[in-house]
ModelCIF file with pLDDT and N, C-alpha, C, O atoms, coordinates in Angstrom:
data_MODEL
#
_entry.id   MODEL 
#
_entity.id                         1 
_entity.type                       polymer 
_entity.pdbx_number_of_molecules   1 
#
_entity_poly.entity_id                      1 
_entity_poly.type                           'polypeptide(L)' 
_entity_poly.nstd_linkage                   no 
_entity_poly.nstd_monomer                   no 
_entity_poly.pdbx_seq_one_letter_code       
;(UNK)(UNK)(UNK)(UNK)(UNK)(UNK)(UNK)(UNK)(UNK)(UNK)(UNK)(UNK)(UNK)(UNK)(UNK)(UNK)
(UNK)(UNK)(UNK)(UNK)(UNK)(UNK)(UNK)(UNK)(UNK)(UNK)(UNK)(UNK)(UNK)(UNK)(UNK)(UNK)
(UNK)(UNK)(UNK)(UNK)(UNK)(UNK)(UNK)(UNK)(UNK)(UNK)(UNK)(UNK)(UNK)(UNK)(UNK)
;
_entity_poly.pdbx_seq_one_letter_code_can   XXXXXXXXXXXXXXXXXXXXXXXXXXXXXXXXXXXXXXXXXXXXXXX 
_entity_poly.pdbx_strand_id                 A 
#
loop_
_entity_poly_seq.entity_id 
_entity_poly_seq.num 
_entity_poly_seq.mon_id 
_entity_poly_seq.hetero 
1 1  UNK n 
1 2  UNK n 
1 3  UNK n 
1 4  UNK n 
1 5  UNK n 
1 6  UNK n 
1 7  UNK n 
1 8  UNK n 
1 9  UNK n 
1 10 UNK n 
1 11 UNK n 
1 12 UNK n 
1 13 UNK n 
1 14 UNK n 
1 15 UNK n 
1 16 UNK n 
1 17 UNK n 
1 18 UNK n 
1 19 UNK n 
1 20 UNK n 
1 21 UNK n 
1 22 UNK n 
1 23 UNK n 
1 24 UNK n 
1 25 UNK n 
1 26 UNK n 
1 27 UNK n 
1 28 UNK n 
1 29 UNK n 
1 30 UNK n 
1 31 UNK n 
1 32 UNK n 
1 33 UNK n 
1 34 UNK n 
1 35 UNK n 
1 36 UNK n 
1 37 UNK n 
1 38 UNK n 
1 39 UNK n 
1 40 UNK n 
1 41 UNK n 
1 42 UNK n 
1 43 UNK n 
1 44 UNK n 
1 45 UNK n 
1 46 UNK n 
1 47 UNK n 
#
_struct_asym.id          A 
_struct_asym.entity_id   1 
#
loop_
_ma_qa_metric.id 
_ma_qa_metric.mode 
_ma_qa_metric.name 
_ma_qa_metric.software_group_id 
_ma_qa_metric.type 
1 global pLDDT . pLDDT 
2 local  pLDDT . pLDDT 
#
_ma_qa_metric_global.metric_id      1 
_ma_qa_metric_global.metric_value   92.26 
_ma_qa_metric_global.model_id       1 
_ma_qa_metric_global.ordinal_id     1 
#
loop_
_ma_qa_metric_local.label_asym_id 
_ma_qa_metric_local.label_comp_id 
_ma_qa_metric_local.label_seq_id 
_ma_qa_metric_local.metric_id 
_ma_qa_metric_local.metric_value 
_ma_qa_metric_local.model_id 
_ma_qa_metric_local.ordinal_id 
A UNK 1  2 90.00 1 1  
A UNK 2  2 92.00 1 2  
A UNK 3  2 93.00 1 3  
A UNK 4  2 94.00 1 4  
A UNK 5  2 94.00 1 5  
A UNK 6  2 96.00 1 6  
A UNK 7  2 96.00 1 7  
A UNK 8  2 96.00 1 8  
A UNK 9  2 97.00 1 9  
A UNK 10 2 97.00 1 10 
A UNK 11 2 98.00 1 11 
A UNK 12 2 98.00 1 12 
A UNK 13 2 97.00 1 13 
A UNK 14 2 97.00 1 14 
A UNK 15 2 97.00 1 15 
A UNK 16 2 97.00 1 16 
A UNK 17 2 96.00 1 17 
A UNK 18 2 95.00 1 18 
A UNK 19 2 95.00 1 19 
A UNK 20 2 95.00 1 20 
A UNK 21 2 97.00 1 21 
A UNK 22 2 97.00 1 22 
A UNK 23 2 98.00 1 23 
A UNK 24 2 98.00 1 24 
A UNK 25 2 98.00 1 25 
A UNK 26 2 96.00 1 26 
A UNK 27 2 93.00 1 27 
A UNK 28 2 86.00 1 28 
A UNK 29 2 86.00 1 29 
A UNK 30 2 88.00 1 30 
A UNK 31 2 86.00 1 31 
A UNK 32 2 85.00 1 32 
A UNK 33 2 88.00 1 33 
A UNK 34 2 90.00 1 34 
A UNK 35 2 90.00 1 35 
A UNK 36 2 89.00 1 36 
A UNK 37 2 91.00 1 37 
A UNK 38 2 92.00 1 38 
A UNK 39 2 91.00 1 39 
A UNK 40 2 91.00 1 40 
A UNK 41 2 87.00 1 41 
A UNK 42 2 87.00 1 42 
A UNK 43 2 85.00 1 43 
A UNK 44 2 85.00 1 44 
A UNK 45 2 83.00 1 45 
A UNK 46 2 86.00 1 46 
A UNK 47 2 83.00 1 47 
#
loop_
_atom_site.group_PDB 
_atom_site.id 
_atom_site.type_symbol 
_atom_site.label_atom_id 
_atom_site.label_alt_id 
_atom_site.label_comp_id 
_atom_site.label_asym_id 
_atom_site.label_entity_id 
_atom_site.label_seq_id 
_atom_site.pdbx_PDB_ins_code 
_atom_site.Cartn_x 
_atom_site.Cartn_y 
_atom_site.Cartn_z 
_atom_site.occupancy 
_atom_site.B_iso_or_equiv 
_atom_site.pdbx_formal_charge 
_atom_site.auth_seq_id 
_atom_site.auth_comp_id 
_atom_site.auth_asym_id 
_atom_site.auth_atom_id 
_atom_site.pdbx_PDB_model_num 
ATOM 1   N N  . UNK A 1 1  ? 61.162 -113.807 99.726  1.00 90.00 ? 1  UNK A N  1 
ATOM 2   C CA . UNK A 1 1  ? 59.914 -114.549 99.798  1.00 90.00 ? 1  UNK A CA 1 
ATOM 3   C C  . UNK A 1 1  ? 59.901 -115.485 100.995 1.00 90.00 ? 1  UNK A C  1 
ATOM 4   O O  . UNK A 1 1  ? 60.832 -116.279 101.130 1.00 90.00 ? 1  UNK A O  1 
ATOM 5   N N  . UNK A 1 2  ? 58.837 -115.440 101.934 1.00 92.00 ? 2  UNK A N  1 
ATOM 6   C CA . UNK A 1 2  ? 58.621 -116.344 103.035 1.00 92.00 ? 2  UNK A CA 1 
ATOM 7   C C  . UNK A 1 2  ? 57.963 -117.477 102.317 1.00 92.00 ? 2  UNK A C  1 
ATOM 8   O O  . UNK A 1 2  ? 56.819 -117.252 101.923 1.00 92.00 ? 2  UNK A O  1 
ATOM 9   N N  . UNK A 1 3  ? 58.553 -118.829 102.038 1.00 93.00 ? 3  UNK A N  1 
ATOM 10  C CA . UNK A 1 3  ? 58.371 -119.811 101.771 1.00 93.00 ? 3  UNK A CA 1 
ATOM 11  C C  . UNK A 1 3  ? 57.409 -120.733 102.734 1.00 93.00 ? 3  UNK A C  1 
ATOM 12  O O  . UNK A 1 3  ? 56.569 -121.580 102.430 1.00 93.00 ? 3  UNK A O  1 
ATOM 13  N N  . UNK A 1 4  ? 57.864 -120.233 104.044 1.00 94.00 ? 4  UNK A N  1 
ATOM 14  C CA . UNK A 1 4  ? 57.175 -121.507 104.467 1.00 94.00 ? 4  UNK A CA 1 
ATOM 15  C C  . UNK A 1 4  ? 55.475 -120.755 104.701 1.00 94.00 ? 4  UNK A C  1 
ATOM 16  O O  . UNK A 1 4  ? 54.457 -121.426 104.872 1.00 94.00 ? 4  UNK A O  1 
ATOM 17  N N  . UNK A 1 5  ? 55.549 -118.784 104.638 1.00 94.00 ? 5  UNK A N  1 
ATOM 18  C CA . UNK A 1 5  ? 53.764 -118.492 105.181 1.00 94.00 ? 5  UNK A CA 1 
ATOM 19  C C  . UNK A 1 5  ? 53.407 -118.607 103.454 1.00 94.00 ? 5  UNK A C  1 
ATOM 20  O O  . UNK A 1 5  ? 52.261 -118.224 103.219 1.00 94.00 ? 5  UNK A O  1 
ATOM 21  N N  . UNK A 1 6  ? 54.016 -118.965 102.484 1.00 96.00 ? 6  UNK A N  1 
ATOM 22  C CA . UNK A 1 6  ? 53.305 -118.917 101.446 1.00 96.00 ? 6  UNK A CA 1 
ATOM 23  C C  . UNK A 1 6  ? 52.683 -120.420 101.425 1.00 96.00 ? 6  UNK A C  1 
ATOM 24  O O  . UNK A 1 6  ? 51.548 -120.773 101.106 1.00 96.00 ? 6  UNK A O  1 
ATOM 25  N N  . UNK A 1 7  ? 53.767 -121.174 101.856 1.00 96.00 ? 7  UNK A N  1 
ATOM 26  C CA . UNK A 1 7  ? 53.249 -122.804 101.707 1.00 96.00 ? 7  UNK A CA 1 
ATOM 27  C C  . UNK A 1 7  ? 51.898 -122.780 102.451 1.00 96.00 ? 7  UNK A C  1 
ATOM 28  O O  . UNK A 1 7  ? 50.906 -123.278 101.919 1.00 96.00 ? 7  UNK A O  1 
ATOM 29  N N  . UNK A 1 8  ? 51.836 -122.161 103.774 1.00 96.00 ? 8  UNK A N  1 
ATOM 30  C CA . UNK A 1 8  ? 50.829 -122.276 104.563 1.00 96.00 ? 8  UNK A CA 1 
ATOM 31  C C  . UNK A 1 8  ? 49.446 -121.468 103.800 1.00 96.00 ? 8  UNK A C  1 
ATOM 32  O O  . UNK A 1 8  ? 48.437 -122.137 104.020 1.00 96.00 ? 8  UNK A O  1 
ATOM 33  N N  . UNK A 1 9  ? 49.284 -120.800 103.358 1.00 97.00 ? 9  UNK A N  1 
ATOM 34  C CA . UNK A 1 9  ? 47.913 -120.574 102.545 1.00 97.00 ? 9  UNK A CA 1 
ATOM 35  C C  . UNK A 1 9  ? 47.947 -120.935 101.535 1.00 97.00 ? 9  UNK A C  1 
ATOM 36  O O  . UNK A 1 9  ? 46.824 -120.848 101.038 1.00 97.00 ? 9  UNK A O  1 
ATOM 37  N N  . UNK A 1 10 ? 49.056 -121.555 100.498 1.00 97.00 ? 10 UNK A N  1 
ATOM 38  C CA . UNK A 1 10 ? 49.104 -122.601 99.311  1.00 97.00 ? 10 UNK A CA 1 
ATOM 39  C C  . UNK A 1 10 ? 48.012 -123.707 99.818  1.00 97.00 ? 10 UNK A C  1 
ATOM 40  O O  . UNK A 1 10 ? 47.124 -124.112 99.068  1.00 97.00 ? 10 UNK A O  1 
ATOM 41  N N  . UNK A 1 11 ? 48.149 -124.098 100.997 1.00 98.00 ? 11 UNK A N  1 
ATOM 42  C CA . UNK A 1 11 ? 47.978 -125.649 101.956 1.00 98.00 ? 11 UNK A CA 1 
ATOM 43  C C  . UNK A 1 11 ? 46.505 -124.974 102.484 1.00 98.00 ? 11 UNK A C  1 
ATOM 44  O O  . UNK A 1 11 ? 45.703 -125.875 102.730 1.00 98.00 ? 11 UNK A O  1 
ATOM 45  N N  . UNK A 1 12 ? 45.920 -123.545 102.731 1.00 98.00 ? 12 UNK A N  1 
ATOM 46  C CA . UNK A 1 12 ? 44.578 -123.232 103.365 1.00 98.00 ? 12 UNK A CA 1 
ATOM 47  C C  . UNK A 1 12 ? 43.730 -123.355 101.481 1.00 98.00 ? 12 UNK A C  1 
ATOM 48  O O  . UNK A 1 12 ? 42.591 -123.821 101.493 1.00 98.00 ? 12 UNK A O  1 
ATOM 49  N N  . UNK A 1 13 ? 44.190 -123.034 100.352 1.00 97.00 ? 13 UNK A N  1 
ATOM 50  C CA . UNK A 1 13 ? 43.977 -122.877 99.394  1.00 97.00 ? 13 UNK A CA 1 
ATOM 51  C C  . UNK A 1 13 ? 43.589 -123.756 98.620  1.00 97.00 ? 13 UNK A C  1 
ATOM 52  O O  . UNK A 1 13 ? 42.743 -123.629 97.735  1.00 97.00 ? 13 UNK A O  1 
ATOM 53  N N  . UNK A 1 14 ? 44.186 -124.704 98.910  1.00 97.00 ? 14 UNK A N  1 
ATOM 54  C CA . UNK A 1 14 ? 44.248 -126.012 98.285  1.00 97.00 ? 14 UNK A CA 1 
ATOM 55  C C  . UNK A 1 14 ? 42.612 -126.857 99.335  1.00 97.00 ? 14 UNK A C  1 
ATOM 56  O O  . UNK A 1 14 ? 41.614 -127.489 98.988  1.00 97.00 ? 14 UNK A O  1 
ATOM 57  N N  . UNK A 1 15 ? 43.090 -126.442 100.467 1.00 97.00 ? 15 UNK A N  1 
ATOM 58  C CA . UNK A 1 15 ? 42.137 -127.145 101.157 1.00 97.00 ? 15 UNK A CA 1 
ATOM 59  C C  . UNK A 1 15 ? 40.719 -126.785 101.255 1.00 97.00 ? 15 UNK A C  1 
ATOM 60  O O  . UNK A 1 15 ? 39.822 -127.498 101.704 1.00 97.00 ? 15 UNK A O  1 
ATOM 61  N N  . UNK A 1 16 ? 40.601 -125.379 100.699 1.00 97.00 ? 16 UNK A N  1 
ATOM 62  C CA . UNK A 1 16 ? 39.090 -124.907 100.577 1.00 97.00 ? 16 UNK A CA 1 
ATOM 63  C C  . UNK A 1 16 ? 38.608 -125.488 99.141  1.00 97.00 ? 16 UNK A C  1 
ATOM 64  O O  . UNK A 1 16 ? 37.474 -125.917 98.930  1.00 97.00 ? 16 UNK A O  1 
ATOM 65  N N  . UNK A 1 17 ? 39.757 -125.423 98.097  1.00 96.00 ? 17 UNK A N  1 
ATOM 66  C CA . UNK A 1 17 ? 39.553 -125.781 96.745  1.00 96.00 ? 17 UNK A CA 1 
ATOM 67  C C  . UNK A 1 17 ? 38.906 -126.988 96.652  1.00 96.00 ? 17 UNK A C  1 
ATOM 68  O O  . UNK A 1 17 ? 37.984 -127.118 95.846  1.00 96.00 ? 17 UNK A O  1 
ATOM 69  N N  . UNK A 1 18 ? 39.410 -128.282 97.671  1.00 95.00 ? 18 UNK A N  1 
ATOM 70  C CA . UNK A 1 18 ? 38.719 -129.727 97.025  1.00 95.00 ? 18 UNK A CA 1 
ATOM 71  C C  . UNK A 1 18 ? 37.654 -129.441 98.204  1.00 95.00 ? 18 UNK A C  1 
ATOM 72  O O  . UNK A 1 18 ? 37.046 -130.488 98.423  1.00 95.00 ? 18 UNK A O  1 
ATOM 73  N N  . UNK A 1 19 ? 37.151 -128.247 99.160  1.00 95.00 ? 19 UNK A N  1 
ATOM 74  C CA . UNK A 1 19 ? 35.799 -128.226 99.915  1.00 95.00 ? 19 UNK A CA 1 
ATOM 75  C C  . UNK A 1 19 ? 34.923 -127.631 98.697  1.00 95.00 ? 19 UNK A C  1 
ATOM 76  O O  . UNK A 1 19 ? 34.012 -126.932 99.140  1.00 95.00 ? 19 UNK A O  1 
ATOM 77  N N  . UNK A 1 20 ? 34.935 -127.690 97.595  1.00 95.00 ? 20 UNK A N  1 
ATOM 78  C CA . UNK A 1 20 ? 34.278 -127.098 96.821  1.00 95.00 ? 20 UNK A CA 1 
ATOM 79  C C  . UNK A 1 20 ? 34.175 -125.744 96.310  1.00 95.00 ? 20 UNK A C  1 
ATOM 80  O O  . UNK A 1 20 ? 33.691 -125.289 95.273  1.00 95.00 ? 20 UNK A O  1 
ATOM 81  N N  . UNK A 1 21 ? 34.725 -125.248 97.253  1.00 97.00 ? 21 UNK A N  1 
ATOM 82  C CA . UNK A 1 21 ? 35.019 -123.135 96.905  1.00 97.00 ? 21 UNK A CA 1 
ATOM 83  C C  . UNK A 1 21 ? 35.685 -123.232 95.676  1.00 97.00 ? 21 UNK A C  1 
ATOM 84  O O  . UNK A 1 21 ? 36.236 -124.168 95.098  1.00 97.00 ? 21 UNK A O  1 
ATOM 85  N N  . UNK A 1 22 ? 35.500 -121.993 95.398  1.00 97.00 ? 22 UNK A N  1 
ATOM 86  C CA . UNK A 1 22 ? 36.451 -121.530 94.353  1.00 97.00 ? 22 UNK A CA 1 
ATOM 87  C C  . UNK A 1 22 ? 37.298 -120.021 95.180  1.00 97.00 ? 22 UNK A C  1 
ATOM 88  O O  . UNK A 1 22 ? 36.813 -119.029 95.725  1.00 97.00 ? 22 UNK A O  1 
ATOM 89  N N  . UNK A 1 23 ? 38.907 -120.509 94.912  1.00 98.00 ? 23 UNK A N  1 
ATOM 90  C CA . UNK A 1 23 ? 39.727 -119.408 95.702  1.00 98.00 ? 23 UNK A CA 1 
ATOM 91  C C  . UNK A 1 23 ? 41.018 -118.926 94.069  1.00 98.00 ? 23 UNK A C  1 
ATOM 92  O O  . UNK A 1 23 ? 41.570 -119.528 93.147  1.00 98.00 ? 23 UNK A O  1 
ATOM 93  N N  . UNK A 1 24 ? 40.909 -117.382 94.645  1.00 98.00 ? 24 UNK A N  1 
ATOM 94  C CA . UNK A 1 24 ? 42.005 -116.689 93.674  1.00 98.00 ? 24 UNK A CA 1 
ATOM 95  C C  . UNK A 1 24 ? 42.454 -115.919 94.416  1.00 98.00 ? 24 UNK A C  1 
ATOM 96  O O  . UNK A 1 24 ? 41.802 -115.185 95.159  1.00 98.00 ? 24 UNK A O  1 
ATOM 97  N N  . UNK A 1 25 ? 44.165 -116.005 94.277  1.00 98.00 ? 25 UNK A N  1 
ATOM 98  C CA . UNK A 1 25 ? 44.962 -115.510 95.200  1.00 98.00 ? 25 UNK A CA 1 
ATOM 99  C C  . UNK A 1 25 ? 45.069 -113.786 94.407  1.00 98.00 ? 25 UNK A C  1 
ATOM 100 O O  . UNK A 1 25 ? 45.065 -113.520 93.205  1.00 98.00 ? 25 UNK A O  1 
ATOM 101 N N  . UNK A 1 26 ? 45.131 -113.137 95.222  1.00 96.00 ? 26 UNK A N  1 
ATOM 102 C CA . UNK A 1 26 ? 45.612 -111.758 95.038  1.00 96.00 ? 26 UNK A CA 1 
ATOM 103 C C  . UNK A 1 26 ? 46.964 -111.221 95.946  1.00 96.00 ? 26 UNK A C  1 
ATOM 104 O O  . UNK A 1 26 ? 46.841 -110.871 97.119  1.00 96.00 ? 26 UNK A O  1 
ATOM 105 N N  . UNK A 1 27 ? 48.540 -111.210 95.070  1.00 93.00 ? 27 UNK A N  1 
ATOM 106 C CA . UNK A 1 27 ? 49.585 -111.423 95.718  1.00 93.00 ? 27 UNK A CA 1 
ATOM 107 C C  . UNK A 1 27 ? 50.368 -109.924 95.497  1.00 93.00 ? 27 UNK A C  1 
ATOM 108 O O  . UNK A 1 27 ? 50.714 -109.289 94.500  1.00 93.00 ? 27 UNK A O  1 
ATOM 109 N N  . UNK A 1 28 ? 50.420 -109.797 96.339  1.00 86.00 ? 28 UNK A N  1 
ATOM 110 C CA . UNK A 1 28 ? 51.754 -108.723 96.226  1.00 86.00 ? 28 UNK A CA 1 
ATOM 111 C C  . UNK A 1 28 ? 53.048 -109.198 96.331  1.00 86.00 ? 28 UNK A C  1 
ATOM 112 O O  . UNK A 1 28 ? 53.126 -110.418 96.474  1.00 86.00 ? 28 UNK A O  1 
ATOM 113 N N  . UNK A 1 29 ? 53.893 -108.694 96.306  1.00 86.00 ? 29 UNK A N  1 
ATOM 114 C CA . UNK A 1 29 ? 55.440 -109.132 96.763  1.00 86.00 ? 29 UNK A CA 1 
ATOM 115 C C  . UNK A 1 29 ? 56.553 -108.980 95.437  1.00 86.00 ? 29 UNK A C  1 
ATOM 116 O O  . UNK A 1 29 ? 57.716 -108.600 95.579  1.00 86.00 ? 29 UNK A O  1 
ATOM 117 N N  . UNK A 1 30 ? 56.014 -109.310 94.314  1.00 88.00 ? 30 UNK A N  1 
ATOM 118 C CA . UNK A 1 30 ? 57.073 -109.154 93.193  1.00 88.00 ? 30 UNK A CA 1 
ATOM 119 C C  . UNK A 1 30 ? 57.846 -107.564 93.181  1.00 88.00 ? 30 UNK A C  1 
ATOM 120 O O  . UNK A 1 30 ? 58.998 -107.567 92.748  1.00 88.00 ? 30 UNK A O  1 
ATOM 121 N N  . UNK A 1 31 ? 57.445 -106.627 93.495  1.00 86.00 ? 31 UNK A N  1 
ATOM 122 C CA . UNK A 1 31 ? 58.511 -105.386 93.282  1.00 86.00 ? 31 UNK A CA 1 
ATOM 123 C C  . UNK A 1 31 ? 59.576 -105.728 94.295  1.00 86.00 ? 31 UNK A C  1 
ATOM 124 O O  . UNK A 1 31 ? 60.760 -105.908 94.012  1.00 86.00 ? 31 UNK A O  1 
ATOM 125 N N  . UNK A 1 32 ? 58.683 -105.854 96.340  1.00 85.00 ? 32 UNK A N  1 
ATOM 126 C CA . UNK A 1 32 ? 60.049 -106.396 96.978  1.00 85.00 ? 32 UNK A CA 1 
ATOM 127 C C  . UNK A 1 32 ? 60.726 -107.466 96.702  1.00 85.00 ? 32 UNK A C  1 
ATOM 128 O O  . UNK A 1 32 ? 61.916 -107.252 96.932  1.00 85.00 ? 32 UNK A O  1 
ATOM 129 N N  . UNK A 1 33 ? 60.503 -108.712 96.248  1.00 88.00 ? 33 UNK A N  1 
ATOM 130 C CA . UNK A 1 33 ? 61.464 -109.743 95.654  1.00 88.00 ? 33 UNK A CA 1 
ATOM 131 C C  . UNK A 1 33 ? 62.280 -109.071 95.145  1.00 88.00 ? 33 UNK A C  1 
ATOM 132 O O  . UNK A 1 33 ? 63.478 -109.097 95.425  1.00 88.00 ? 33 UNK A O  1 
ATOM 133 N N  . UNK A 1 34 ? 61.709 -108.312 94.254  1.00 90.00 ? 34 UNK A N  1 
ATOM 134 C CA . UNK A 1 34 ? 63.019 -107.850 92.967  1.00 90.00 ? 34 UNK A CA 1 
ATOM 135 C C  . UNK A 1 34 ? 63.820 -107.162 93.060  1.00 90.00 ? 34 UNK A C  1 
ATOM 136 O O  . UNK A 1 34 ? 64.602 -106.890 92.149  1.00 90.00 ? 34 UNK A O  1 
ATOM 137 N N  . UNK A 1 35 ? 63.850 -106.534 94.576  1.00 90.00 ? 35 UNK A N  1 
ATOM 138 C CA . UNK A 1 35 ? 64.500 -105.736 95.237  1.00 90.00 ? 35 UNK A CA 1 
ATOM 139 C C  . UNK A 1 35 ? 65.354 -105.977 96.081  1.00 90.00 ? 35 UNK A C  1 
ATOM 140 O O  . UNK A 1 35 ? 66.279 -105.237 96.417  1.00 90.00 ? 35 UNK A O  1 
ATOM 141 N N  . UNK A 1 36 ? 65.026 -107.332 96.594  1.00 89.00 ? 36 UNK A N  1 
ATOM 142 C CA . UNK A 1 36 ? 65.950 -108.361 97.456  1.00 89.00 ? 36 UNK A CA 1 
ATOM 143 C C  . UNK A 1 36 ? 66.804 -108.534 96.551  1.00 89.00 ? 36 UNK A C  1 
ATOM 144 O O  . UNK A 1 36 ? 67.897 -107.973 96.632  1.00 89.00 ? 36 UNK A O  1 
ATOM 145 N N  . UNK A 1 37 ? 66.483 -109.353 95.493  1.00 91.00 ? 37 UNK A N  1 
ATOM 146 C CA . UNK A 1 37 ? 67.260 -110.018 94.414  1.00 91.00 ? 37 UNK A CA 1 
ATOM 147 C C  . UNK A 1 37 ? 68.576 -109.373 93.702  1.00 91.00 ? 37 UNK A C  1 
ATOM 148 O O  . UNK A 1 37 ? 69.631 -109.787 93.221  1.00 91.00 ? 37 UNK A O  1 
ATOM 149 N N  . UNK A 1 38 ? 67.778 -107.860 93.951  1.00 92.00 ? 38 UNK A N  1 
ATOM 150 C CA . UNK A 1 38 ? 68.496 -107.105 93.073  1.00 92.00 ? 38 UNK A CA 1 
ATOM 151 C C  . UNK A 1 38 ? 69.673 -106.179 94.042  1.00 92.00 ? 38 UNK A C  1 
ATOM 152 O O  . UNK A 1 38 ? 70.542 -105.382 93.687  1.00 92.00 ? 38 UNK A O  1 
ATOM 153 N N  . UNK A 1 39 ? 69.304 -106.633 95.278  1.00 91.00 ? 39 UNK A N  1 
ATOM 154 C CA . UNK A 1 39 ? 69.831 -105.550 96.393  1.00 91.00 ? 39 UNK A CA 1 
ATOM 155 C C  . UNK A 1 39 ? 70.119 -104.783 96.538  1.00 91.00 ? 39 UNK A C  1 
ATOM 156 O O  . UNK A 1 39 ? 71.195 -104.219 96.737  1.00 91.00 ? 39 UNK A O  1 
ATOM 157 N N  . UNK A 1 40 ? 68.136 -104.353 96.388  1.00 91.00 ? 40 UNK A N  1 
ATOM 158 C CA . UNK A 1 40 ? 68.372 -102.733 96.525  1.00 91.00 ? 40 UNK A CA 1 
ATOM 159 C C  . UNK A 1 40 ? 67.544 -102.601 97.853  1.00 91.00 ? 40 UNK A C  1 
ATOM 160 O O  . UNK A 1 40 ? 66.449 -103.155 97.945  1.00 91.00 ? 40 UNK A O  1 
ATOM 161 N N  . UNK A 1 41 ? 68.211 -101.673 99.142  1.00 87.00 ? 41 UNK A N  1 
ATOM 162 C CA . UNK A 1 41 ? 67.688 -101.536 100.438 1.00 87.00 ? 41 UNK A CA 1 
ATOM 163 C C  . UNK A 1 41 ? 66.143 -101.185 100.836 1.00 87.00 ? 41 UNK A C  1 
ATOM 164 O O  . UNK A 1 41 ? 65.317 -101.768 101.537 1.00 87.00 ? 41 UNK A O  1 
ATOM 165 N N  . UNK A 1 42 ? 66.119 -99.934  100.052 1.00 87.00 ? 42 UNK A N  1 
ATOM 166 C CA . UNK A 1 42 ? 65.191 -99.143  100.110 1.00 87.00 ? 42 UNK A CA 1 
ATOM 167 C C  . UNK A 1 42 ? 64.057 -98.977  98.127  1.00 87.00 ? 42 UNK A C  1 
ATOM 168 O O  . UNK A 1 42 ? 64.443 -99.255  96.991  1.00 87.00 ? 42 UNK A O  1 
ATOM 169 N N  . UNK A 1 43 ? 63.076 -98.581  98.484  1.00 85.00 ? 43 UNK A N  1 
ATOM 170 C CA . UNK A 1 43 ? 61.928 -99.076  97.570  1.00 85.00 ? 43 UNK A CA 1 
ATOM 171 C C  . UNK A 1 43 ? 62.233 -97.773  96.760  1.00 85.00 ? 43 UNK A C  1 
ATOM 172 O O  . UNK A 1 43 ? 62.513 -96.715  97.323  1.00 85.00 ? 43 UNK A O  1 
ATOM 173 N N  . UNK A 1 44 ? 62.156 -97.927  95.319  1.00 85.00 ? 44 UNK A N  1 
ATOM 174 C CA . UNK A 1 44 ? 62.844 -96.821  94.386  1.00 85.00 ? 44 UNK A CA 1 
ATOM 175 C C  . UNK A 1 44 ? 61.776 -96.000  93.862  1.00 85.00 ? 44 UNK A C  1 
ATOM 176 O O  . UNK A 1 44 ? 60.670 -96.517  93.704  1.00 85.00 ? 44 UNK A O  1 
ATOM 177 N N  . UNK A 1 45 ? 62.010 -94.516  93.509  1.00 83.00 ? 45 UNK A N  1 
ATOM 178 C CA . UNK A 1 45 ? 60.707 -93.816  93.083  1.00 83.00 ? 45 UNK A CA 1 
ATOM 179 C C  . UNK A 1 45 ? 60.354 -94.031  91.434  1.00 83.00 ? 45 UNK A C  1 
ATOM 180 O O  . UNK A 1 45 ? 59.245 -94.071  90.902  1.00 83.00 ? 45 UNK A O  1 
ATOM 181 N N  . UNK A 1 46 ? 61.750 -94.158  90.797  1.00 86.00 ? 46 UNK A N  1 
ATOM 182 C CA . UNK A 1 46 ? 61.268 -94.352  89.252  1.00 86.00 ? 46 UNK A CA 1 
ATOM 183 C C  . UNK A 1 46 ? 60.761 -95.032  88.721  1.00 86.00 ? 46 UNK A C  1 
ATOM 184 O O  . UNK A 1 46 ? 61.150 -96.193  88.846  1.00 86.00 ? 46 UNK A O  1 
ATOM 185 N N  . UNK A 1 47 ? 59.932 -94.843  88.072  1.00 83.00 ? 47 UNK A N  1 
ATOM 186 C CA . UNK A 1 47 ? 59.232 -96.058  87.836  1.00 83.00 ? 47 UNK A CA 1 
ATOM 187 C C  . UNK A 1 47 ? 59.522 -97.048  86.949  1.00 83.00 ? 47 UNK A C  1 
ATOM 188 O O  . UNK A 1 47 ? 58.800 -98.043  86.876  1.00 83.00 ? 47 UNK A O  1 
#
């Protein structure tokens, strides 16, 4: 996980939120995390 480009649209997110918008994140990344974590190189077919 890139911490600091997540902080940075946490911080664009936050800042449209008190402009009155309403924002919902749509995130990918949890299979590769879990893949880092789990250290596995390459992305697995089974499901």
């Amino acid at each position: 996980l890139d911490e600091g480009a997540i902080g940075e649209w946490c911080r664009q997110l936050a800042a449209l939120a008190k402009d009155g918008r309403e924002v919902i994140m749509v995130s990918s990344g949890a299979i590769a995390e879990g893949m880092k974590r789990l250290g596995w190189a390459t992305r697995p077919h089974e499901i």
